[in-house]
N, C-alpha and C. Protein backbone atom coordinates (compact mmCIF):
# COMPACT_ATOMS: atom_id res chain seq x y z
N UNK A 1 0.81 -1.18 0.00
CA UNK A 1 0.00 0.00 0.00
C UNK A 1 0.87 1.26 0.00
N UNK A 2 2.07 1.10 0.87
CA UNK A 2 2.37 2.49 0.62
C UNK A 2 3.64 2.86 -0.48
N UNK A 3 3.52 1.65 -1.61
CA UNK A 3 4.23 1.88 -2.68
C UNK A 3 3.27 2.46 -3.49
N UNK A 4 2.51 2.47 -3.55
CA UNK A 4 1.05 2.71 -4.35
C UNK A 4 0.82 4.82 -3.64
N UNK A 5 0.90 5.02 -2.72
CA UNK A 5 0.53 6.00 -2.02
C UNK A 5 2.10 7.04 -2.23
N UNK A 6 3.31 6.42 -2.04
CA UNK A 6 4.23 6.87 -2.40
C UNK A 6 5.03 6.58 -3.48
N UNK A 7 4.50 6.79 -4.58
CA UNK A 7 4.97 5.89 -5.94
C UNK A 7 5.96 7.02 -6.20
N UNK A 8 6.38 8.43 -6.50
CA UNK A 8 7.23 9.28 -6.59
C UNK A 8 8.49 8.86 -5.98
N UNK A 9 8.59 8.64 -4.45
CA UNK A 9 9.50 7.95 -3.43
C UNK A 9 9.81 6.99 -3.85
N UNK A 10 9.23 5.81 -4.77
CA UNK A 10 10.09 4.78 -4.39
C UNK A 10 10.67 4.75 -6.39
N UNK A 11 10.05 5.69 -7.06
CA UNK A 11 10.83 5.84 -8.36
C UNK A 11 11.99 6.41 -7.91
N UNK A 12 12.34 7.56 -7.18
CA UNK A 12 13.07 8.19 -6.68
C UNK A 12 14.37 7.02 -6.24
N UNK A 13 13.45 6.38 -4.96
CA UNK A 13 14.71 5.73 -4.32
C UNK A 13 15.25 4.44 -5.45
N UNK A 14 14.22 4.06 -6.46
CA UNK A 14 15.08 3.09 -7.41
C UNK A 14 16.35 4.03 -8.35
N UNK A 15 16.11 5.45 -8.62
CA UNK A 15 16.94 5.78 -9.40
C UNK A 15 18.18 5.75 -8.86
N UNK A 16 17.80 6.45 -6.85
CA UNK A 16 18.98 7.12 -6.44
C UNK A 16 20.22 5.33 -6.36
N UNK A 17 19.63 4.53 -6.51
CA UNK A 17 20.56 3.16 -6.08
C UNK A 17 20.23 2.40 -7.26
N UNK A 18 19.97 2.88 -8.73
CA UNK A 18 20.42 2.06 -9.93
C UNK A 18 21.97 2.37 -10.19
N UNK A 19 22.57 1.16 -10.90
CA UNK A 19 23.84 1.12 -11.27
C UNK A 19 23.77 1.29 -12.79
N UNK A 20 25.03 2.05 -13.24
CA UNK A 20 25.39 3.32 -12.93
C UNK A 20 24.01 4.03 -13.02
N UNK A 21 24.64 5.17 -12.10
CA UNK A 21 23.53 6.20 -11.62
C UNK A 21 23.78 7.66 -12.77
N UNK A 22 22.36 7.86 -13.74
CA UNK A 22 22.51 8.78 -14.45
C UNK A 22 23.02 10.05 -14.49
N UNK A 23 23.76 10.63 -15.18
CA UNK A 23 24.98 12.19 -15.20
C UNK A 23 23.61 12.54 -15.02
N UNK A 24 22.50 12.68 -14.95
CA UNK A 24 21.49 14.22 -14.25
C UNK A 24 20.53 13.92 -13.27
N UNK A 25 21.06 12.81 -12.62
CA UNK A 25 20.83 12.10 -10.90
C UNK A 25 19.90 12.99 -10.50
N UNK A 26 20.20 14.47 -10.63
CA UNK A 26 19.94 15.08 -8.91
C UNK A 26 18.50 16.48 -10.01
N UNK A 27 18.64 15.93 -11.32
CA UNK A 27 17.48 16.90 -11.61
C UNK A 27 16.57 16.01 -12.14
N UNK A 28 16.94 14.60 -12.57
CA UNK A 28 15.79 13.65 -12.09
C UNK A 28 14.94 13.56 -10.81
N UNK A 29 15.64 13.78 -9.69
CA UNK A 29 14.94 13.15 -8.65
C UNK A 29 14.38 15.02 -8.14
N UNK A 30 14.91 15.65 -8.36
CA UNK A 30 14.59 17.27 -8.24
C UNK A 30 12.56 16.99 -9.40
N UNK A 31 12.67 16.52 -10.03
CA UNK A 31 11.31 16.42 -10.69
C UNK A 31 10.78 15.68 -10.53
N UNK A 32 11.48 14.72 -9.80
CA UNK A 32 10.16 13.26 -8.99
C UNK A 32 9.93 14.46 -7.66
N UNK A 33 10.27 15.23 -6.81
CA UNK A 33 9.77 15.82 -5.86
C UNK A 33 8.90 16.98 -6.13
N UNK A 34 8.88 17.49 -7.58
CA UNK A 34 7.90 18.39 -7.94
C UNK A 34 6.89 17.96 -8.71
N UNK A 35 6.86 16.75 -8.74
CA UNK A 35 5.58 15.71 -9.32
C UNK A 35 5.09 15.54 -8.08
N UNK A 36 5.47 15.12 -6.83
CA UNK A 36 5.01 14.84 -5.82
C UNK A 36 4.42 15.74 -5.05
N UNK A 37 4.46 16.93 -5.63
CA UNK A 37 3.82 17.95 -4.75
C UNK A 37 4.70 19.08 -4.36
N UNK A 38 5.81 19.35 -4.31
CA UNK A 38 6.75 20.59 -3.48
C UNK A 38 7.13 20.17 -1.95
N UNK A 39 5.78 20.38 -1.88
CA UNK A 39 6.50 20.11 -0.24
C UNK A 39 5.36 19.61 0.31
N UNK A 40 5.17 18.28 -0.16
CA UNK A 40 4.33 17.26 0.79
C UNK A 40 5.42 16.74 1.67
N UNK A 41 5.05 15.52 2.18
CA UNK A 41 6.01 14.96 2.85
C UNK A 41 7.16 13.89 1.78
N UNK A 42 6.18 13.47 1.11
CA UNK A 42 7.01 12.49 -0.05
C UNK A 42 7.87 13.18 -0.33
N UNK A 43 7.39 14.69 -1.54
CA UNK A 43 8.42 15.95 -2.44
C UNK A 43 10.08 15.43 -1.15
N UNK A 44 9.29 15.88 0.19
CA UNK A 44 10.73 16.30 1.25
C UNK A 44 11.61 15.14 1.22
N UNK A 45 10.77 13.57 1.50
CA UNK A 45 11.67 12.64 1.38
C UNK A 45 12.31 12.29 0.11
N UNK A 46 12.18 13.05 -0.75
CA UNK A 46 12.65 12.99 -1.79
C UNK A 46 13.68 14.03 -2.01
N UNK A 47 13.58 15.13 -1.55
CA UNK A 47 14.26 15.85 -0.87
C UNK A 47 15.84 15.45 -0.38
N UNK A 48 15.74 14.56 0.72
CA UNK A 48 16.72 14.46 1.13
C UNK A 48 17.73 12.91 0.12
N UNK A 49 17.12 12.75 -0.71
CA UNK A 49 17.86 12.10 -1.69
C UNK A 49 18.38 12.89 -2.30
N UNK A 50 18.35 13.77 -3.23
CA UNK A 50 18.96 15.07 -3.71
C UNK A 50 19.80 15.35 -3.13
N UNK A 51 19.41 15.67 -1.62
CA UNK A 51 20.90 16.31 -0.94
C UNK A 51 21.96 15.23 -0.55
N UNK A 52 21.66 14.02 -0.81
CA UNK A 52 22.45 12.42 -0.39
C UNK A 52 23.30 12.49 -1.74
N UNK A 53 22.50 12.78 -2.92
CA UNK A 53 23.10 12.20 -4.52
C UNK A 53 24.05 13.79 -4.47
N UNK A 54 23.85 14.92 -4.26
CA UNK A 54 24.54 16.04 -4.19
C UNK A 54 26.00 15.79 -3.18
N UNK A 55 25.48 15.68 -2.48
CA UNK A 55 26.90 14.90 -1.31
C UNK A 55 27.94 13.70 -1.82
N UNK A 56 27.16 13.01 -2.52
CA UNK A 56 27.84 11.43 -3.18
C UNK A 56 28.94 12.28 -3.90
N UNK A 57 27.94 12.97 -4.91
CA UNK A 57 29.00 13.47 -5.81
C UNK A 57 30.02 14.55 -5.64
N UNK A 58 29.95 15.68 -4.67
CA UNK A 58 31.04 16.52 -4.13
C UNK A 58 31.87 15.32 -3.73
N UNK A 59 31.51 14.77 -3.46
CA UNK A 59 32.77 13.56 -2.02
C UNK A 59 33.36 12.50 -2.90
N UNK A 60 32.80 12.63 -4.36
CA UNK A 60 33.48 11.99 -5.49
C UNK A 60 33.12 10.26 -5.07
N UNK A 61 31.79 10.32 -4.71
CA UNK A 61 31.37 8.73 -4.58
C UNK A 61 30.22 8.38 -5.28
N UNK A 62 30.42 8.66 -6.91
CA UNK A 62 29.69 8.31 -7.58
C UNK A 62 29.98 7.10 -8.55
């Protein structure tokens, strides 16, 4: 049920942990959180994937 209720989130979390992870990671998942609403709660947990895939890649762990 709550793949169904959070379907944005869990496209999100399949992108952020497919191998290899696409050169525009973080404006993919930047438009799964504005499909989801802005700032529902999903958009946010989606949210903090962005700032995880933004971090990966400064820290050169992509």
């Amino acid at each position: 049920m709550a793949e169904e209720e959070l379907k944005y989130l869990k496209m999100a979390h399949n992108l952020y942990h497919s191998k290899p992870r696409p050169d525009d990671l973080v404006e993919q998942l930047d438009e799964l959180a504005r499909m989801a609403g802005g700032t529902t709660v999903e958009a946010r947990m989606i949210g903090s994937l962005v700032s995880a895939a933004t971090m990966d890649e400064a820290n050169g762990h992509v």
